[in-house]
Protein backbone atom coordinates (compact mmCIF):
# COMPACT_ATOMS: atom_id res chain seq x y z
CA UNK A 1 -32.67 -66.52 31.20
CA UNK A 2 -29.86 -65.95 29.12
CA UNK A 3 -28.72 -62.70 28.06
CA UNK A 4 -26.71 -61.17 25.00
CA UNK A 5 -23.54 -59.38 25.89
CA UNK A 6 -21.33 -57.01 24.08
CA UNK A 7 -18.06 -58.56 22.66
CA UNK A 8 -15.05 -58.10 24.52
CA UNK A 9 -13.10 -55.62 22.99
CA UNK A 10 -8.90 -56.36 21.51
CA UNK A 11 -6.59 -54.44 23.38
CA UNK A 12 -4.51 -51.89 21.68
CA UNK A 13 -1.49 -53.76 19.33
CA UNK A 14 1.27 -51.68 17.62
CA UNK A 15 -0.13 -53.29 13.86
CA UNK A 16 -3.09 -50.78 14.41
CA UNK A 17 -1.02 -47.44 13.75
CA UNK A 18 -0.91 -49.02 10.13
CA UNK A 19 -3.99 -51.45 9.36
CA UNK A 20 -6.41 -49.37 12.03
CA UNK A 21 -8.45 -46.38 10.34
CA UNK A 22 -8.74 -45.08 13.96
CA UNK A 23 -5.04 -44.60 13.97
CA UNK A 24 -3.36 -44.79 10.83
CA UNK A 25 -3.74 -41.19 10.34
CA UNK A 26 -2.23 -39.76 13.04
CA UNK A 27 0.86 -42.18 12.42
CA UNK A 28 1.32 -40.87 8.71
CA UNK A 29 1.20 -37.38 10.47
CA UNK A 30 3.76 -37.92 13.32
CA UNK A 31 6.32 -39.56 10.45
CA UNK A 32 5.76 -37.08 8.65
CA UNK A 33 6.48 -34.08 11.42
CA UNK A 34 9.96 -36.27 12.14
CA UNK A 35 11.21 -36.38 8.82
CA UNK A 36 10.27 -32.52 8.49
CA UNK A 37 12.26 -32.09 11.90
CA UNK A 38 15.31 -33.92 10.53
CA UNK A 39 15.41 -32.39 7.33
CA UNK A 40 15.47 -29.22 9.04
CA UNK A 41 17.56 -29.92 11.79
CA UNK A 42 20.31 -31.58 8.72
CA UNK A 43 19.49 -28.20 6.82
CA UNK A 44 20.27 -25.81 10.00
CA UNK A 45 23.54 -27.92 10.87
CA UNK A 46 24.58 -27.71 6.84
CA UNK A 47 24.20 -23.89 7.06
CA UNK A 48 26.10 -23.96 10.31
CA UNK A 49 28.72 -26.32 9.40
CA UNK A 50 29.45 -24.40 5.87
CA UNK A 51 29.54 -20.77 7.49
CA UNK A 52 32.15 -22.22 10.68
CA UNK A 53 34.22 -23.72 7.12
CA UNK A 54 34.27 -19.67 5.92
CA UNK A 55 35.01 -18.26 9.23
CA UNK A 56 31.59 -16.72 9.35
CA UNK A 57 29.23 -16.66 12.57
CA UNK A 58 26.04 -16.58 12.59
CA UNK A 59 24.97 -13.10 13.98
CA UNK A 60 23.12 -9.92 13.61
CA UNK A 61 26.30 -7.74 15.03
CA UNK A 62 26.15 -6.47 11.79
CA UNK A 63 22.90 -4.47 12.34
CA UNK A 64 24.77 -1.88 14.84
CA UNK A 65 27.75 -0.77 12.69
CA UNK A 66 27.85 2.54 10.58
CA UNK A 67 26.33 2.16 7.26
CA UNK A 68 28.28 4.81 5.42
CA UNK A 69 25.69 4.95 2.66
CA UNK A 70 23.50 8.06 1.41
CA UNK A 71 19.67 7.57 1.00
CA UNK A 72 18.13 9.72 -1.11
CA UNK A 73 14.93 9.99 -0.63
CA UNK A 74 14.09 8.88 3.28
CA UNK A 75 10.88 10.08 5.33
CA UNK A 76 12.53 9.82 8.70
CA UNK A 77 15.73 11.30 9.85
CA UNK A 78 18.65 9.49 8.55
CA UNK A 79 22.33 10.47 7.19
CA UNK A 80 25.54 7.69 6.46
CA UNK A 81 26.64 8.20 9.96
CA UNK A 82 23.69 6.09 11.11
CA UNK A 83 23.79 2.21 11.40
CA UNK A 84 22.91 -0.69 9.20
CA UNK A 85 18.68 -0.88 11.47
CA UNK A 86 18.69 2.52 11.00
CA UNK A 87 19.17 1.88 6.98
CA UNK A 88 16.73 -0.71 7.10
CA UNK A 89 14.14 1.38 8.70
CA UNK A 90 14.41 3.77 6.06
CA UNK A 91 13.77 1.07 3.41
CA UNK A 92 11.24 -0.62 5.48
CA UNK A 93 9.10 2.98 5.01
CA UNK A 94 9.92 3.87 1.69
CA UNK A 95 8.49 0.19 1.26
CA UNK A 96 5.20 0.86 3.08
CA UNK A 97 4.73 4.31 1.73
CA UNK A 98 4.88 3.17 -1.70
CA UNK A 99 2.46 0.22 -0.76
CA UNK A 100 0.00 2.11 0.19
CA UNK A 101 0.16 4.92 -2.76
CA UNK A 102 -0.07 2.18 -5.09
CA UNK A 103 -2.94 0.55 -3.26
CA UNK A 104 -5.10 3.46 -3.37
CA UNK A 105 -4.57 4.26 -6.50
CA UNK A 106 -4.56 1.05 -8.01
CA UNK A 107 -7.91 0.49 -6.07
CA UNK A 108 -9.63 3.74 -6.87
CA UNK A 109 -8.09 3.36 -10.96
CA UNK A 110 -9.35 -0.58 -11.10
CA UNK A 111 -13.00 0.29 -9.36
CA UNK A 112 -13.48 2.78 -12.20
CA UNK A 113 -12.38 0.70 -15.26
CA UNK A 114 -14.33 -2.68 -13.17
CA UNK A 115 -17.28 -0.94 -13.81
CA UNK A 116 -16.71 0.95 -17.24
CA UNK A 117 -16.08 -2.13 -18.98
CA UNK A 118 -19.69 -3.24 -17.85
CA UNK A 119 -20.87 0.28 -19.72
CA UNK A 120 -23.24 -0.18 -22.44
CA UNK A 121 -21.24 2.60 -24.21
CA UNK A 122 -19.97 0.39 -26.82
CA UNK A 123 -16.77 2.84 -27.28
CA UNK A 124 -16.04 2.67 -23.30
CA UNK A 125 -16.21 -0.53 -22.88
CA UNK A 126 -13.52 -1.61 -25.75
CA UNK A 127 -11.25 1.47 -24.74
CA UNK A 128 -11.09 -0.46 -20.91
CA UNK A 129 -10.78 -4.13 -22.34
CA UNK A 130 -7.79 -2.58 -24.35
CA UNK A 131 -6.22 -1.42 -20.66
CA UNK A 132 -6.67 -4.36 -18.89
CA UNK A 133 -5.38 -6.57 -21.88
CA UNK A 134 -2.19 -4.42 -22.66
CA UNK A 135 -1.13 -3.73 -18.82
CA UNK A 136 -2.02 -7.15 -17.64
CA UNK A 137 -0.07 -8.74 -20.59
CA UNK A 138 3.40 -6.53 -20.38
CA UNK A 139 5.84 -7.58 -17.41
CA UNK A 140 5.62 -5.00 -14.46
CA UNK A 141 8.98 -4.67 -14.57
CA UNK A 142 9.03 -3.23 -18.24
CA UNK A 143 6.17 -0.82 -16.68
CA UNK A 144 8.78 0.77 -13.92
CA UNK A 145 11.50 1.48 -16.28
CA UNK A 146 9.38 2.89 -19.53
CA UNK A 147 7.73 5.18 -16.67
CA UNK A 148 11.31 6.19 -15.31
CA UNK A 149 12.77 7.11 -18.47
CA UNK A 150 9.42 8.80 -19.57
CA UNK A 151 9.61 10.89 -16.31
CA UNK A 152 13.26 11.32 -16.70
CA UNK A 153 14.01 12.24 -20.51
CA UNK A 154 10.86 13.91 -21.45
CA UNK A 155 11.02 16.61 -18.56
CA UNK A 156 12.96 19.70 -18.71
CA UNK A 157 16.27 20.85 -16.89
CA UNK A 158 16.32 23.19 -13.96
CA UNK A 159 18.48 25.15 -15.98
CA UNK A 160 14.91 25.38 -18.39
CA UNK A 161 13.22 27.67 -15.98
CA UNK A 162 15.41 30.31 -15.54
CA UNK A 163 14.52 33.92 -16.31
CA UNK A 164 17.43 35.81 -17.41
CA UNK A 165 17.41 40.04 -17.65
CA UNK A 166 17.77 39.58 -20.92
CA UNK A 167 14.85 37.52 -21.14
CA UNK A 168 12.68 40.04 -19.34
CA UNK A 169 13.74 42.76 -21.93
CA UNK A 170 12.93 40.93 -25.04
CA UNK A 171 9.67 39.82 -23.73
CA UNK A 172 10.30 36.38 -23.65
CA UNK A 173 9.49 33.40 -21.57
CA UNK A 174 11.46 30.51 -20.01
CA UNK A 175 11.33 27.14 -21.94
CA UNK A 176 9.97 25.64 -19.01
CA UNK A 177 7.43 26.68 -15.82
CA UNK A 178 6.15 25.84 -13.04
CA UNK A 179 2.84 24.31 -13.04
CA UNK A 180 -0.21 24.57 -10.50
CA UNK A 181 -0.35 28.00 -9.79
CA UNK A 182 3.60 28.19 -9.62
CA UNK A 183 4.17 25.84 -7.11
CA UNK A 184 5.33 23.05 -8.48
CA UNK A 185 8.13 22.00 -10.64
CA UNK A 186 8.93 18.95 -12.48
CA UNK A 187 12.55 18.70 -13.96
CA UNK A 188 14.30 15.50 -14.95
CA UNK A 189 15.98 15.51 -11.47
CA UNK A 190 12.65 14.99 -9.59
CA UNK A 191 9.72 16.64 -8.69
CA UNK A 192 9.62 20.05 -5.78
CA UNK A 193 6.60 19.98 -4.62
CA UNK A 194 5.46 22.91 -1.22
CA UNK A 195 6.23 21.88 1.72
CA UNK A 196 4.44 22.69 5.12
CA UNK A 197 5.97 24.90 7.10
CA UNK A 198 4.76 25.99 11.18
CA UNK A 199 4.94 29.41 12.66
CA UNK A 200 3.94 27.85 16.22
CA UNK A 201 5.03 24.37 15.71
CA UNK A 202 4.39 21.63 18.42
CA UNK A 203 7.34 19.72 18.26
CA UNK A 204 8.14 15.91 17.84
CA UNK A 205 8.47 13.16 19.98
CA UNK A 206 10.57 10.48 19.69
CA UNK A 207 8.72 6.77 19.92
CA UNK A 208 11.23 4.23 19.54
CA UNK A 209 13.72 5.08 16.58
CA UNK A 210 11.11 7.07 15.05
CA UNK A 211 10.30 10.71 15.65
CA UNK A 212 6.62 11.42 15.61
CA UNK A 213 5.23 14.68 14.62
CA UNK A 214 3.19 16.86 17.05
CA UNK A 215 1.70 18.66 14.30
CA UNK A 216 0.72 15.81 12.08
CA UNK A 217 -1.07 14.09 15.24
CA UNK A 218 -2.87 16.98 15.50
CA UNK A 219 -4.02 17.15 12.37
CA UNK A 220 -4.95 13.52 11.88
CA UNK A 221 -7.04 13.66 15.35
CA UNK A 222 -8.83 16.58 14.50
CA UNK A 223 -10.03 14.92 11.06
CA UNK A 224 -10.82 11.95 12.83
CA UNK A 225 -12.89 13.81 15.13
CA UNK A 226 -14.44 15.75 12.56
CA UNK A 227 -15.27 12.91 10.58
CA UNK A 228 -16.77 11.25 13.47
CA UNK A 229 -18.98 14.03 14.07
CA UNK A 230 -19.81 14.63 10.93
CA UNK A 231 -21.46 10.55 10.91
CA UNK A 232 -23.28 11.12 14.17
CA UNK A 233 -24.67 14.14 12.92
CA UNK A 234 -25.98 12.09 9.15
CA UNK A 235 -27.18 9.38 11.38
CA UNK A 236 -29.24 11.64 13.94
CA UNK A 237 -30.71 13.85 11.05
CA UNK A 238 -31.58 9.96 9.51
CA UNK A 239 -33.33 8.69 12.56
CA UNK A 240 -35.43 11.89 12.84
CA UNK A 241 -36.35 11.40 8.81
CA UNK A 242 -37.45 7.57 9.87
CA UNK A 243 -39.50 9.16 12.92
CA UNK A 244 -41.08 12.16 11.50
CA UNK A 245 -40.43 11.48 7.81
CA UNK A 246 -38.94 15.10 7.41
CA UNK A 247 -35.03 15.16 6.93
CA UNK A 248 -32.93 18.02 8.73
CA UNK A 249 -31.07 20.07 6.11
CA UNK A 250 -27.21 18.93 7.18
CA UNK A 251 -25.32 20.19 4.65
CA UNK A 252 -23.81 23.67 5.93
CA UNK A 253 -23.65 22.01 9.23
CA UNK A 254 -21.25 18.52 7.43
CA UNK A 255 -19.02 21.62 5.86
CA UNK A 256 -18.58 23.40 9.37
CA UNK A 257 -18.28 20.26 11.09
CA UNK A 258 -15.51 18.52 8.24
CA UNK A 259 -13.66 21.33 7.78
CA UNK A 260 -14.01 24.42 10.78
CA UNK A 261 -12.18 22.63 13.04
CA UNK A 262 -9.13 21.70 10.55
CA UNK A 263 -9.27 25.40 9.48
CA UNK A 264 -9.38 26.73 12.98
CA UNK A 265 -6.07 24.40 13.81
CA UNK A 266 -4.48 25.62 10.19
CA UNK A 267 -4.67 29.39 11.14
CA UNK A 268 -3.90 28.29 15.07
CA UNK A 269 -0.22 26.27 14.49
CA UNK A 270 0.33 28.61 11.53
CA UNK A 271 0.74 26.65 8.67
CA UNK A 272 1.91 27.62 5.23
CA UNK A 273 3.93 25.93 2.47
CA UNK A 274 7.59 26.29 1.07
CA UNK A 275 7.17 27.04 -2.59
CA UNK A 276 10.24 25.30 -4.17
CA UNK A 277 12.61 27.82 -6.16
CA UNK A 278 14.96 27.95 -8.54
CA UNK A 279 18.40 28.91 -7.08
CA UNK A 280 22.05 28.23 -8.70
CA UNK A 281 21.51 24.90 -10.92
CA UNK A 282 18.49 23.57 -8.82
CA UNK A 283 15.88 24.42 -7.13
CA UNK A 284 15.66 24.77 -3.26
CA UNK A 285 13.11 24.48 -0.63
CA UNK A 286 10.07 22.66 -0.59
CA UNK A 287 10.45 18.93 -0.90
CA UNK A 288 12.21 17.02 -3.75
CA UNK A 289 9.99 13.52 -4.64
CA UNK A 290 12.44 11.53 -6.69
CA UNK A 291 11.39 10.05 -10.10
CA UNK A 292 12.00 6.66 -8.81
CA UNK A 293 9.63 6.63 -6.09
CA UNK A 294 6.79 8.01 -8.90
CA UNK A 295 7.71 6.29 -11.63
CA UNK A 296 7.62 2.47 -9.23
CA UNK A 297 4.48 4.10 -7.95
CA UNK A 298 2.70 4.75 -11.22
CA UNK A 299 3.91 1.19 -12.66
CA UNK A 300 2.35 -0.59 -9.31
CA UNK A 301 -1.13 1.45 -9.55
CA UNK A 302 -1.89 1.00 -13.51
CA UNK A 303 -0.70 -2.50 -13.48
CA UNK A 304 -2.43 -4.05 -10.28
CA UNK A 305 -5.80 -1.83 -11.62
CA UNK A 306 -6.28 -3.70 -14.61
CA UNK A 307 -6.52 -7.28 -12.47
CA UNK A 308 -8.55 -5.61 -9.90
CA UNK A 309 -10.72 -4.35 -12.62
CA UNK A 310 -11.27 -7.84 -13.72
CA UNK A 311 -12.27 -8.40 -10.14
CA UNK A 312 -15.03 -5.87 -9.70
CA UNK A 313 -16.29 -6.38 -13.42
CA UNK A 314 -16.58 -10.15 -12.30
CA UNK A 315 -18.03 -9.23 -8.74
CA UNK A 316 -20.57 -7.15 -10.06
CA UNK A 317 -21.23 -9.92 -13.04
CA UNK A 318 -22.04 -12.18 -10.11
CA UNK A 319 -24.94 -10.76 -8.76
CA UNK A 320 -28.25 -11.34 -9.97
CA UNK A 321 -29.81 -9.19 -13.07
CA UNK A 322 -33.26 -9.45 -10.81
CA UNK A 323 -30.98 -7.09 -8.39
CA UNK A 324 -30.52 -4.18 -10.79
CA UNK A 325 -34.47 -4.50 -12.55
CA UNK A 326 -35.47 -4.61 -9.25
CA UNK A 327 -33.93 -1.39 -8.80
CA UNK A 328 -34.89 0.41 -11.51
CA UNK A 329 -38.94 -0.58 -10.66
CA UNK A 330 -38.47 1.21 -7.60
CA UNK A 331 -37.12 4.17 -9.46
CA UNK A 332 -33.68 4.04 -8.57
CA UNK A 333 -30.82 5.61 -11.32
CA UNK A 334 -28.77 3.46 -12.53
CA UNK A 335 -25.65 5.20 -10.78
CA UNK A 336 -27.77 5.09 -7.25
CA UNK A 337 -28.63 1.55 -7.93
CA UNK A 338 -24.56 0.71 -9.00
CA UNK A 339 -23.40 2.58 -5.47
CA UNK A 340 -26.61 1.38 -2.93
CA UNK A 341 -27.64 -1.83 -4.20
CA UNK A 342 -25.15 -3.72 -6.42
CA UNK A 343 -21.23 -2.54 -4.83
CA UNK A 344 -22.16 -3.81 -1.55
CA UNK A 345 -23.26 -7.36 -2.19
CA UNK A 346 -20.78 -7.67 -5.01
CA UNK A 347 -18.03 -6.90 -2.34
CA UNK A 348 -18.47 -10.12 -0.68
CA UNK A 349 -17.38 -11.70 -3.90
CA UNK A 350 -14.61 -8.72 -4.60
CA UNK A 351 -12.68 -8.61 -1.00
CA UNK A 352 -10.79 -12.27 -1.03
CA UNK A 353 -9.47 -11.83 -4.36
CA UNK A 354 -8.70 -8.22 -3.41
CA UNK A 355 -6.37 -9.14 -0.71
CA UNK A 356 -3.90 -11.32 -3.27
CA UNK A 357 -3.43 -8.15 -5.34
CA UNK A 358 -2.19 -6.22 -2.16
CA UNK A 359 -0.30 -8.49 -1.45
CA UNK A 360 1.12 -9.11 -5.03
CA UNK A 361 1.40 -5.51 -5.24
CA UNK A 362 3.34 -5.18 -1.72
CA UNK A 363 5.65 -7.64 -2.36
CA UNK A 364 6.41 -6.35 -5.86
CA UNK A 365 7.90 -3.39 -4.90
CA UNK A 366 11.16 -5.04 -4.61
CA UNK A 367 11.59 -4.73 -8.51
CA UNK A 368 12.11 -0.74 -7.73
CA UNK A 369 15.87 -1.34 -7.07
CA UNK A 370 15.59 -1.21 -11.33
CA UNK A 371 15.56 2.19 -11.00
CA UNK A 372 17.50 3.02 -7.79
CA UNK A 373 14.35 3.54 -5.49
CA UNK A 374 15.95 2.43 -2.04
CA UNK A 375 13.30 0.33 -0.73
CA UNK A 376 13.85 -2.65 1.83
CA UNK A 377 15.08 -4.59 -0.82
CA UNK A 378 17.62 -2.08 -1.86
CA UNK A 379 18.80 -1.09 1.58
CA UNK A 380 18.90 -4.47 3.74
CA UNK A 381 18.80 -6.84 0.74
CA UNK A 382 21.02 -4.28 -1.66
CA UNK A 383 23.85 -2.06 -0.05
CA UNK A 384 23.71 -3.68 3.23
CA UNK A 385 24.36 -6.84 1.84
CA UNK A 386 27.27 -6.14 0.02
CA UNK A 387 28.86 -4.25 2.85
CA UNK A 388 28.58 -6.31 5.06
CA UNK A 389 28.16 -10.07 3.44
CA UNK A 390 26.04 -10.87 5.58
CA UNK A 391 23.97 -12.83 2.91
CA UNK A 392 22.26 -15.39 5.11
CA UNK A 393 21.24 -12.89 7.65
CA UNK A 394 19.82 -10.33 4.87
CA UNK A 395 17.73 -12.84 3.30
CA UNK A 396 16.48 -14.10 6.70
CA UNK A 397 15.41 -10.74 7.51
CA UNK A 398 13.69 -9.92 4.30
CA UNK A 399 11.54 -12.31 4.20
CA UNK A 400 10.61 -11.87 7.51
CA UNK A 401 9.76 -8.55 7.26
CA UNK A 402 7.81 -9.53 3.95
CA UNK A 403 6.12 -11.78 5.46
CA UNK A 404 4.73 -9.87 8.58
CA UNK A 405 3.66 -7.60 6.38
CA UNK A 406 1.78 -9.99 4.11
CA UNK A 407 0.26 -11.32 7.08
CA UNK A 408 -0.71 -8.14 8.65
CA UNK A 409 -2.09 -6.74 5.36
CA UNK A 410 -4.22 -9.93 5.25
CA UNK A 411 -5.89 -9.88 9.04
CA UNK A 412 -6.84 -6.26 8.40
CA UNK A 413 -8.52 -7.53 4.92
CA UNK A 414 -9.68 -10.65 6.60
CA UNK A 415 -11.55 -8.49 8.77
CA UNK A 416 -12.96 -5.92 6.67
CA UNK A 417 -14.26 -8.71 4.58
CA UNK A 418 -16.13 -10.47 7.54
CA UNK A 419 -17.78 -6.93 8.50
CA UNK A 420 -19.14 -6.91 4.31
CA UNK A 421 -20.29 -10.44 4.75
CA UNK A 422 -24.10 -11.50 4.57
CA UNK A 423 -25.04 -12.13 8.19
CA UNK A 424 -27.58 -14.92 9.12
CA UNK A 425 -30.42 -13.50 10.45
């Protein structure tokens, strides 16, 4: 009996990688990767070639000479004695700080219009269609420097607050004051705002080129603690409502938890607050916040809130209507059924497009050097620069550092976004 046999199979020929499905692929790929390689390799030997022609070598010597530059406005220690990293650290925090001010806000600001331009208040809603439109329509950078000269021209002089003897005796009063409660004082050189001040300070420690303070760990563990606490307490008083259907009152217990123990370390460590005053032509004490950094940071928030308010209104859009009736047949308000039932689905939908505007908003506060605020770009990509000419290396570095913290900004949003994620059940 005869029997039917598989047919022997070609061996492997080098016309494959182009006529073969199986292959042809991975051959586009691999030419592809080599002519990537050499154009890289050409590009890296241009730059190489070109700097040897100036006399220039490619290093970051640079880094560790004295910068010989002032700073204005810099959260960690730092005076024109110190180097060129210690210059960039400075602008690499001003950068972050003002990141995250105008992320909050912008956040908080954009939530609230999202959802008042869904109002059925007819008035409302055309009052936050004419935000969005306006901000989202006018350059950012046109935002920065109408809020810098607003800040700057339109607030008084030092010299305005002055109380004179002669003053006192005719009865009259300064053409400027200070405002909240006389404790702070915008002029057109900046804002003084109290500063905190420790009978029984801890100290600092030094981690890396940055000094950490004692007293601002402590006060950022106790909250977390508190806060903590605070959540097992809601969720214990919850689980005996489920078991016995009677809920614990909590309330005086959440304000003793929240705030005793902050209190308690307050009154222990002795804090109290600099009020600024007015001595000579300026004022002294507390701590000066320079128009730049609040003007850049007022520009950021009310121009990245009117595209994430476009965001929310479309999240929310996206969810069914049968969502909300459904709601309101169980008796729900319609704020109660906006915050518990409609915000956290619509989130899903809100997050990814979310993380773009960070980003947008991260990377565009580069366009403060327009009004002197010494970021990373002004520092490393500014005055460090033209110091040094170090062009190649300053770039290099920038968009390094821009782009770790893209990337960081978008794990940490990557993963808050799979935590608010429907989950297969």
């Amino acid at each position: 009996m005869a029997f039917a046999s598989d047919a022997p199979k070609d061996g492997f020929r080098l016309s494959m990688l182009i006529y073969d499905t199986r292959y042809r692929s991975y051959t586009i790929q691999i030419v592809v990767l080599v002519l990537f390689a050499m154009a890289v390799a050409w590009l890296l030997n241009n730059t190489a070639q070109n700097l040897a022609a100036r006399g220039k070598e490619f290093n970051f010597a640079f880094l560790w000479q004295r910068a010989g530059y002032d700073i204005g406005q810099a959260l960690i220690p730092y005076t024109n004695d110190d180097n060129h990293f210690r210059a960039l650290l400075v602008g690499l925090v001003n950068t972050l700080v003002v990141a995250f001010c105008g992320c909050l806000f912008a956040t908080v600001l954009g939530g609230i219009i999202g959802v008042l331009r869904l109002s059925n208040n007819w008035l409302i809603g055309r009052l936050m269609t004419i935000y969005v439109e306006v901000f989202r329509n006018v350059p950012l950078l046109l935002w920065i420097l109408l809020s810098y000269v607003i800040l700057s021209e339109t607030t008084p002089q030092p010299r305005d607050f002055r109380v004179t003897d002669e003053m006192i005796a005719a009865g009259e009063e300064p053409a400027a004051s200070m405002i909240l409660f006389g404790t702070v004082a915008v002029t057109n050189r900046g804002t003084n705002i109290p500063a905190p001040l420790f009978e029984r300070s801890l100290g600092s420690v030094q981690i890396g080129f940055l000094p950490v303070s004692l007293n601002l760990l402590a006060f950022i563990l106790v909250i977390v603690a508190s806060v903590w606490a605070n959540r097992r307490l809601l969720a214990h008083a919850k689980a005996v409502q489920e078991a016995t259907g009677d809920r614990p009152v909590t309330w005086w217990k959440s304000l003793l938890i929240l705030f005793g123990p902050v209190l308690a370390l307050k009154f222990a460590l002795g804090l109290h607050l600099e009020i600024p005053e007015l001595k000579g032509f300026n004022f002294a004490g507390g701590i000066l916040v320079a128009h730049s950094f609040t003007a850049l940071t007022i520009a950021l928030a009310l121009y990245t809130a009117a595209f994430i308010a476009e965001i929310v209104r479309s999240g929310i859009l996206a969810i069914s209507r049968g969502q909300t009736e459904a709601a309101y047949a169980l008796g729900l308000r319609p704020n109660r059924t906006m915050s518990l039932i409609i915000l956290p689905q619509a989130l899903r939908v809100i997050i990814p497009p979310l993380i773009s505007q960070y980003l947008n908003l991260t990377k565009n506060t580069s366009l403060g050097i327009a009004v002197s605020y010494l970021d990373l770009r002004g520092t490393l990509g500014g005055i460090t620069l033209n110091q040094t000419g170090r062009e190649l290396e300053c770039m290099l570095l920038m968009m390094l550092i821009y782009l770790s913290i893209s990337l960081i900004i978008s794990a940490l949003m990557n993963l808050y976004n799979s935590s608010v994620q429907l989950k297969a059940r």
